[in-house]
C-alpha atoms as a PDB file:
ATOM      1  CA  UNK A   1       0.000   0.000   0.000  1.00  0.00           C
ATOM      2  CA  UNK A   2       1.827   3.437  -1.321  1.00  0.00           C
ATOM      3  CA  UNK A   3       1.741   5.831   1.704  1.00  0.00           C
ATOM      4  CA  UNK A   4       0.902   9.590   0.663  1.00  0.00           C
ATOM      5  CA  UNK A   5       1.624  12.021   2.979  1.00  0.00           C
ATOM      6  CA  UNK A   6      -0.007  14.932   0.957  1.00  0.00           C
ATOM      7  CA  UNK A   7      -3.503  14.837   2.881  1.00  0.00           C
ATOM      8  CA  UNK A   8      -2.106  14.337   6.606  1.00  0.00           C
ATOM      9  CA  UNK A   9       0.042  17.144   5.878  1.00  0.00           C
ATOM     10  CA  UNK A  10      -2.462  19.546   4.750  1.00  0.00           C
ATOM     11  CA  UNK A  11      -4.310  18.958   7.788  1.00  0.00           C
ATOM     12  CA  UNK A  12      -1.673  19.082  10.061  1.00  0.00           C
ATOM     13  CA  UNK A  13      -0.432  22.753   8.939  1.00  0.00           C
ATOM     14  CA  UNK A  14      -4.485  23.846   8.373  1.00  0.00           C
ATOM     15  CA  UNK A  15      -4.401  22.611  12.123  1.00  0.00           C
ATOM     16  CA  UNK A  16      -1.181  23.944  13.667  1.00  0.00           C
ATOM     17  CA  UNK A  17      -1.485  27.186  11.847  1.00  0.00           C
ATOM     18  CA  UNK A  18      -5.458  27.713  12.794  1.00  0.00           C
ATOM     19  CA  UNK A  19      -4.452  27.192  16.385  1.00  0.00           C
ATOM     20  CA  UNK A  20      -1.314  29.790  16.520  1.00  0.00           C
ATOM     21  CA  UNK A  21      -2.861  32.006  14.902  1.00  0.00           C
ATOM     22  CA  UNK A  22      -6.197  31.937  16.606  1.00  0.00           C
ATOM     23  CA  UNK A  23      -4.029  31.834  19.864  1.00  0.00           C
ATOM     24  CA  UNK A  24      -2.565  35.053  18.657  1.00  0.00           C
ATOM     25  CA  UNK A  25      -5.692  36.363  18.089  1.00  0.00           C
ATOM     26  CA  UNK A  26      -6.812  36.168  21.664  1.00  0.00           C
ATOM     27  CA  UNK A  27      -4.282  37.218  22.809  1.00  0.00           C
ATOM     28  CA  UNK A  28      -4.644  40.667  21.404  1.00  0.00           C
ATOM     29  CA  UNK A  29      -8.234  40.549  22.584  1.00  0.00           C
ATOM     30  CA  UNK A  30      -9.553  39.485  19.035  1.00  0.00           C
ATOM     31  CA  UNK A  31     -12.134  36.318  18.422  1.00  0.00           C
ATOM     32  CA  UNK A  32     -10.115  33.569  17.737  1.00  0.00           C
ATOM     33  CA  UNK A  33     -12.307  33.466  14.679  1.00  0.00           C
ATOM     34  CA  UNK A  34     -10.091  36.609  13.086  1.00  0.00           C
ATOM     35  CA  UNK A  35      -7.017  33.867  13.723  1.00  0.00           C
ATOM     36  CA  UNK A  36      -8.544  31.300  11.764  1.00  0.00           C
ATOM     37  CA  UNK A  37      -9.343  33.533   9.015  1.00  0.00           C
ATOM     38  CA  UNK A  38      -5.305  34.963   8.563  1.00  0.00           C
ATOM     39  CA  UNK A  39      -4.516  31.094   8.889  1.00  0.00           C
ATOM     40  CA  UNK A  40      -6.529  30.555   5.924  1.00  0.00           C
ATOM     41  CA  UNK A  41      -5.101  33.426   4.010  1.00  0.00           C
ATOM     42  CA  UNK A  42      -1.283  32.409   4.622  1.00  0.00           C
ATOM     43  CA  UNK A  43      -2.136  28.690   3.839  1.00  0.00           C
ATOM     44  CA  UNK A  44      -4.382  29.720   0.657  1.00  0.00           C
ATOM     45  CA  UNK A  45      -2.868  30.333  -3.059  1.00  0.00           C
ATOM     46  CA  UNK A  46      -2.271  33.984  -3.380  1.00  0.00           C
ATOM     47  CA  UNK A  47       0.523  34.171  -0.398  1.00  0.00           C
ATOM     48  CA  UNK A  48       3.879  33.193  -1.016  1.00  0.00           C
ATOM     49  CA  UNK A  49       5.599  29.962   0.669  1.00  0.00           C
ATOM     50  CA  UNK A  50       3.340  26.905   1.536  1.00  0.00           C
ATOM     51  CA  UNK A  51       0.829  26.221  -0.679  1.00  0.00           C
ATOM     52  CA  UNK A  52      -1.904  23.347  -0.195  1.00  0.00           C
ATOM     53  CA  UNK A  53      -2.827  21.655  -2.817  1.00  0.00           C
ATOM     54  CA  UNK A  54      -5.514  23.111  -4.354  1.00  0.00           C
ATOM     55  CA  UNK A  55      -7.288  20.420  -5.977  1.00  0.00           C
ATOM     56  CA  UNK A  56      -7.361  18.669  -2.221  1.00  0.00           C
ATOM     57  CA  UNK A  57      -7.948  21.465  -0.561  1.00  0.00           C
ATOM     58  CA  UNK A  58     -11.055  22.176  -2.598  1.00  0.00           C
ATOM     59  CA  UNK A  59     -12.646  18.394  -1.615  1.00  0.00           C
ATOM     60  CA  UNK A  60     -11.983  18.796   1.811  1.00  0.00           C
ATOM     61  CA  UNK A  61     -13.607  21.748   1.998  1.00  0.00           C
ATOM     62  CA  UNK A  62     -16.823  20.310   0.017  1.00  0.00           C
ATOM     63  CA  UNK A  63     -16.200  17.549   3.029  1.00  0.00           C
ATOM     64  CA  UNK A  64     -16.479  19.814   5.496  1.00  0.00           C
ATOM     65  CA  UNK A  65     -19.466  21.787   4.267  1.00  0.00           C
ATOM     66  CA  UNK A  66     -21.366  18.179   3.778  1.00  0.00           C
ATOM     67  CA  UNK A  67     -20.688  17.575   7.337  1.00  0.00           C
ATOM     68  CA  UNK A  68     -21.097  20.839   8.858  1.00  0.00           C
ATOM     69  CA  UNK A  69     -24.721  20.483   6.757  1.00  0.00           C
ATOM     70  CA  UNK A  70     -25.559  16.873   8.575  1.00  0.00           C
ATOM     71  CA  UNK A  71     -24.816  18.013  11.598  1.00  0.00           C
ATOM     72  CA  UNK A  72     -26.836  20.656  11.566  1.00  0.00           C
ATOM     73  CA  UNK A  73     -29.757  18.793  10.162  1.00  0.00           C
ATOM     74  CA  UNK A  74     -29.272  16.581  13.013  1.00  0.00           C
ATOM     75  CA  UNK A  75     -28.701  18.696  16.042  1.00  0.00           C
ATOM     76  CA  UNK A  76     -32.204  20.554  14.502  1.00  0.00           C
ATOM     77  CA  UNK A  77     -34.224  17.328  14.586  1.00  0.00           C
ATOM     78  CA  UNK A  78     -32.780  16.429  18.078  1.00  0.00           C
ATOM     79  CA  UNK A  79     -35.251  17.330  21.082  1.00  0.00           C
ATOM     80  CA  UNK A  80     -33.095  19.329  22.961  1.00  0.00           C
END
């Protein structure tokens, strides 16, 4: 079984970065939220140095919005 490292490691830095950042962001007295956000712009396309791939990048984001969407669906239907 070939071992590709692409995926892990696009989570990973997503991850680590979202969390400094966001740590950062509190830390000034911001919503960790505004962290998340510069994350995404140093990670995304149109900064130089790392660069996700887009093409994976792209499908896990369609991931996450499928999931965020179940959830929701299901936390709404749940007699709380």
């Amino acid at each position: 079984m070939p071992h590709d490292v692409a995926l892990i490691a696009t989570i990973a830095i997503g991850f680590a970065l979202a969390f400094i950042f966001g740590f950062i962001a509190n830390r000034l007295g911001l919503p960790p939220l505004v962290g998340y956000l510069v994350a995404g712009v140093v990670v995304g396309p149109s900064t130089p140095g790392f660069v996700a791939d887009s093409a994976m990048a792209g499908q896990l984001a369609e991931s996450a919005s499928c999931f965020s969407c179940s959830v929701s669906a299901c936390i709404s239907q749940s007699p709380i």
